[in-house]
PDB file of N, CA and C in Angstrom:
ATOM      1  N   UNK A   1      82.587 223.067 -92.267  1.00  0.00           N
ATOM      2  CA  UNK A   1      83.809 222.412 -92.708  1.00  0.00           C
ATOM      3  C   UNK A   1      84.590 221.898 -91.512  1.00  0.00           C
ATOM      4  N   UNK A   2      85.209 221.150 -91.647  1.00  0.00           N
ATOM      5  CA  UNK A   2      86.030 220.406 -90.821  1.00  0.00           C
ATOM      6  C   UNK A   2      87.458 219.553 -91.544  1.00  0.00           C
ATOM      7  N   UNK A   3      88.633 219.763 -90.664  1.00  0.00           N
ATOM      8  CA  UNK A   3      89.875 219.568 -90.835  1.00  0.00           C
ATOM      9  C   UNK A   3      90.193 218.851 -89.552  1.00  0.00           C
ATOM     10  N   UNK A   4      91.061 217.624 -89.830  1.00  0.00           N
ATOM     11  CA  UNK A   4      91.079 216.869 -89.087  1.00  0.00           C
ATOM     12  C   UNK A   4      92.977 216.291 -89.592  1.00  0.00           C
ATOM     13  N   UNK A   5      93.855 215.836 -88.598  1.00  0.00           N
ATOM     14  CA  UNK A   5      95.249 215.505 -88.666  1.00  0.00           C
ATOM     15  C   UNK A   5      95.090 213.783 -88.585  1.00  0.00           C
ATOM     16  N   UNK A   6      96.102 213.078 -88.785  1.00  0.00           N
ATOM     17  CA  UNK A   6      96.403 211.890 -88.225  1.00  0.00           C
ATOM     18  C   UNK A   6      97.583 211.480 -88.282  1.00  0.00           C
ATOM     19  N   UNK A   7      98.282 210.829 -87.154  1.00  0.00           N
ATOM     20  CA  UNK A   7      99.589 210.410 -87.298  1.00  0.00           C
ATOM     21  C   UNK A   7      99.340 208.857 -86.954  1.00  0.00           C
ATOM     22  N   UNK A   8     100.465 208.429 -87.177  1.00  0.00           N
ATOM     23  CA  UNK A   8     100.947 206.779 -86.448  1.00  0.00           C
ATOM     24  C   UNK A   8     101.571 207.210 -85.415  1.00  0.00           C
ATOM     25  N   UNK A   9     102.136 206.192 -84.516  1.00  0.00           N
ATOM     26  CA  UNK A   9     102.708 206.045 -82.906  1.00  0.00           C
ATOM     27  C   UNK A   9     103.283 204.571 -82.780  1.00  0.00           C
ATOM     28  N   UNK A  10     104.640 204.433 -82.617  1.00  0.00           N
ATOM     29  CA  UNK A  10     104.220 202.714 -82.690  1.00  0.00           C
ATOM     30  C   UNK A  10     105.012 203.006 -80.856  1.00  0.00           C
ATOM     31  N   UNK A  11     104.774 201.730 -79.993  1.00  0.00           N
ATOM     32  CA  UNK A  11     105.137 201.853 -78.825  1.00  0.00           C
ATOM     33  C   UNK A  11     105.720 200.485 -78.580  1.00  0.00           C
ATOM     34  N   UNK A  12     106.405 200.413 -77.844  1.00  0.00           N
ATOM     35  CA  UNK A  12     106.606 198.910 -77.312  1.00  0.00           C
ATOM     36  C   UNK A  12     105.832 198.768 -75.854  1.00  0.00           C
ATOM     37  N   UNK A  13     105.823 197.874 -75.762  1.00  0.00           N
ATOM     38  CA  UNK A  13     104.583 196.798 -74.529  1.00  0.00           C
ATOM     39  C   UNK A  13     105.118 195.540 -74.286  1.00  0.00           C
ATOM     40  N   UNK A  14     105.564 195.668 -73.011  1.00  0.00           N
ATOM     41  CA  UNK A  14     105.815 193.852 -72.579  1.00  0.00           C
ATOM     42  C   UNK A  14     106.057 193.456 -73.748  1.00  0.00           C
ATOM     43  N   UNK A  15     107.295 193.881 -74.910  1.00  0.00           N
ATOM     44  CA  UNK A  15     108.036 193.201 -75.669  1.00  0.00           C
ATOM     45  C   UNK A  15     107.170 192.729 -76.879  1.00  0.00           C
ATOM     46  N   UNK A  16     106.075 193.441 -77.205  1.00  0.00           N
ATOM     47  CA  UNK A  16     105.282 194.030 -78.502  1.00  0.00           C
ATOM     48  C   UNK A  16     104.870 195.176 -79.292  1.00  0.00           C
ATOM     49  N   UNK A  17     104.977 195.045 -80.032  1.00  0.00           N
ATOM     50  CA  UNK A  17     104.741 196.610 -80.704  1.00  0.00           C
ATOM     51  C   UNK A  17     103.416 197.150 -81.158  1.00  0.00           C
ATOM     52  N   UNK A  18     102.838 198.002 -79.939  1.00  0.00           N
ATOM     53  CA  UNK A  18     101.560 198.568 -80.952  1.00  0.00           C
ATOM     54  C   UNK A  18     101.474 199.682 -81.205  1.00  0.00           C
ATOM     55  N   UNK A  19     100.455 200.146 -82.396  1.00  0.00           N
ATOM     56  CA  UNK A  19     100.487 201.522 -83.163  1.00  0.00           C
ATOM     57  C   UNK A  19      99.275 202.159 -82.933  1.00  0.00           C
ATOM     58  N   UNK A  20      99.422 203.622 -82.605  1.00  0.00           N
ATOM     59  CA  UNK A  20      98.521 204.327 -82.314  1.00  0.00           C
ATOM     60  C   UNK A  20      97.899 205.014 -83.127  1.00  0.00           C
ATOM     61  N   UNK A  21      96.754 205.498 -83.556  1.00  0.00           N
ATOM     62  CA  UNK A  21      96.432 206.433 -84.586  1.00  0.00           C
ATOM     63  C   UNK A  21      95.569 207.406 -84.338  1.00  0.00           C
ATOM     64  N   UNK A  22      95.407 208.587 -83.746  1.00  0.00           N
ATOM     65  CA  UNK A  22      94.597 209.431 -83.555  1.00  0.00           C
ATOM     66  C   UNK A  22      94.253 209.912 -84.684  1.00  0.00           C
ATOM     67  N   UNK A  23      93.113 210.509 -84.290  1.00  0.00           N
ATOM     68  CA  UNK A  23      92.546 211.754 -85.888  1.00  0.00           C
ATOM     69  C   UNK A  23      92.054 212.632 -84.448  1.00  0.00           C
ATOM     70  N   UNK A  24      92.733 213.942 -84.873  1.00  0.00           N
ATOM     71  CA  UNK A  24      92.726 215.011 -84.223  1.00  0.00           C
ATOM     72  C   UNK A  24      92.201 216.110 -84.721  1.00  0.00           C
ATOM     73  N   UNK A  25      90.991 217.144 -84.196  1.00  0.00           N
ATOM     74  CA  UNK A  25      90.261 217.919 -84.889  1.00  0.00           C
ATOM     75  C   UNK A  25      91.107 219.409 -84.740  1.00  0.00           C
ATOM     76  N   UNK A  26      91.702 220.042 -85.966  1.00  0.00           N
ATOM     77  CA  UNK A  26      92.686 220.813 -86.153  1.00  0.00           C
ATOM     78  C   UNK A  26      92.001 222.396 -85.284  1.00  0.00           C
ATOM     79  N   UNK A  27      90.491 222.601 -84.949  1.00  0.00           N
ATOM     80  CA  UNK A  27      89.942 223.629 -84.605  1.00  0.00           C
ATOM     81  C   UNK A  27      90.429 223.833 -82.907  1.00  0.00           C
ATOM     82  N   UNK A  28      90.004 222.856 -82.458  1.00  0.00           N
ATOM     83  CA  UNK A  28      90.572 222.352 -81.113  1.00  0.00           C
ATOM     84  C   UNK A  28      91.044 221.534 -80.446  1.00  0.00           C
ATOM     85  N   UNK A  29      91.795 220.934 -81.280  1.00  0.00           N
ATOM     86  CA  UNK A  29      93.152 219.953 -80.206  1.00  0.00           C
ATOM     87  C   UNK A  29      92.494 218.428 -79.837  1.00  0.00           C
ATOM     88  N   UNK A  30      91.132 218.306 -79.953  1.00  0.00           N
ATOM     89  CA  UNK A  30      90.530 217.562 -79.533  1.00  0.00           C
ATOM     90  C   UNK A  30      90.445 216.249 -80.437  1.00  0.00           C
ATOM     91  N   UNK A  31      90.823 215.057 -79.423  1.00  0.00           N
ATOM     92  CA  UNK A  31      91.255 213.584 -80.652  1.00  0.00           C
ATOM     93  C   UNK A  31      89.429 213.108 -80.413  1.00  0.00           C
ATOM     94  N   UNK A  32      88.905 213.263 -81.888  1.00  0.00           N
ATOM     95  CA  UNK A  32      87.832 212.716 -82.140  1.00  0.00           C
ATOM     96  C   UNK A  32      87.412 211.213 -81.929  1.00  0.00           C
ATOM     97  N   UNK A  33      88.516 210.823 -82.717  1.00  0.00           N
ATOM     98  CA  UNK A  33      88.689 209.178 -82.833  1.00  0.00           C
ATOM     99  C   UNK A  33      90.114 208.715 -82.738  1.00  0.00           C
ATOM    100  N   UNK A  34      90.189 207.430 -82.341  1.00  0.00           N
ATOM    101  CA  UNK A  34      91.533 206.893 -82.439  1.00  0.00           C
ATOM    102  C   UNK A  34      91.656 205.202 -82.556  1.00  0.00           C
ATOM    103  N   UNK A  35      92.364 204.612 -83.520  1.00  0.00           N
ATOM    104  CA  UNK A  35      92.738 203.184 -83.066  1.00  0.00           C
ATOM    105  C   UNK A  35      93.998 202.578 -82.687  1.00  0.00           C
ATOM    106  N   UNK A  36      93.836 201.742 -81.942  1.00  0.00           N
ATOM    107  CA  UNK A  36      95.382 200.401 -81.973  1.00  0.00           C
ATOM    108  C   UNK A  36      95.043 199.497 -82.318  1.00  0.00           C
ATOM    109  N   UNK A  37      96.697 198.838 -82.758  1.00  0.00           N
ATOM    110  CA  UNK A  37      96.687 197.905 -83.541  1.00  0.00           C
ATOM    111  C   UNK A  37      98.026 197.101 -82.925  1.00  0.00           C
ATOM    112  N   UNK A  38      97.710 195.868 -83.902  1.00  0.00           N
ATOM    113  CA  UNK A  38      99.536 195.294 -83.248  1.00  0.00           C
ATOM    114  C   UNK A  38     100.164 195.136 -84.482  1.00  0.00           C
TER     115      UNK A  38
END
């Protein structure tokens, strides 16, 4: 079994906004996968 989190992040950049999305594996802290976006 496996349990896994995900949040959003939005950041600004040289006056753009991008969003972060990790998926984080809840056993050990460890970000499996992640995307950005604008």
């Amino acid at each position: 079994n496996e349990k896994g989190a995900t949040d959003v992040t939005e950041f600004k950049v040289g006056g753009q906004k991008l969003y972060l999305s990790p998926i984080m594996d809840l056993y050990n802290g460890e970000i499996i996968s992640y995307a950005i976006s604008r």
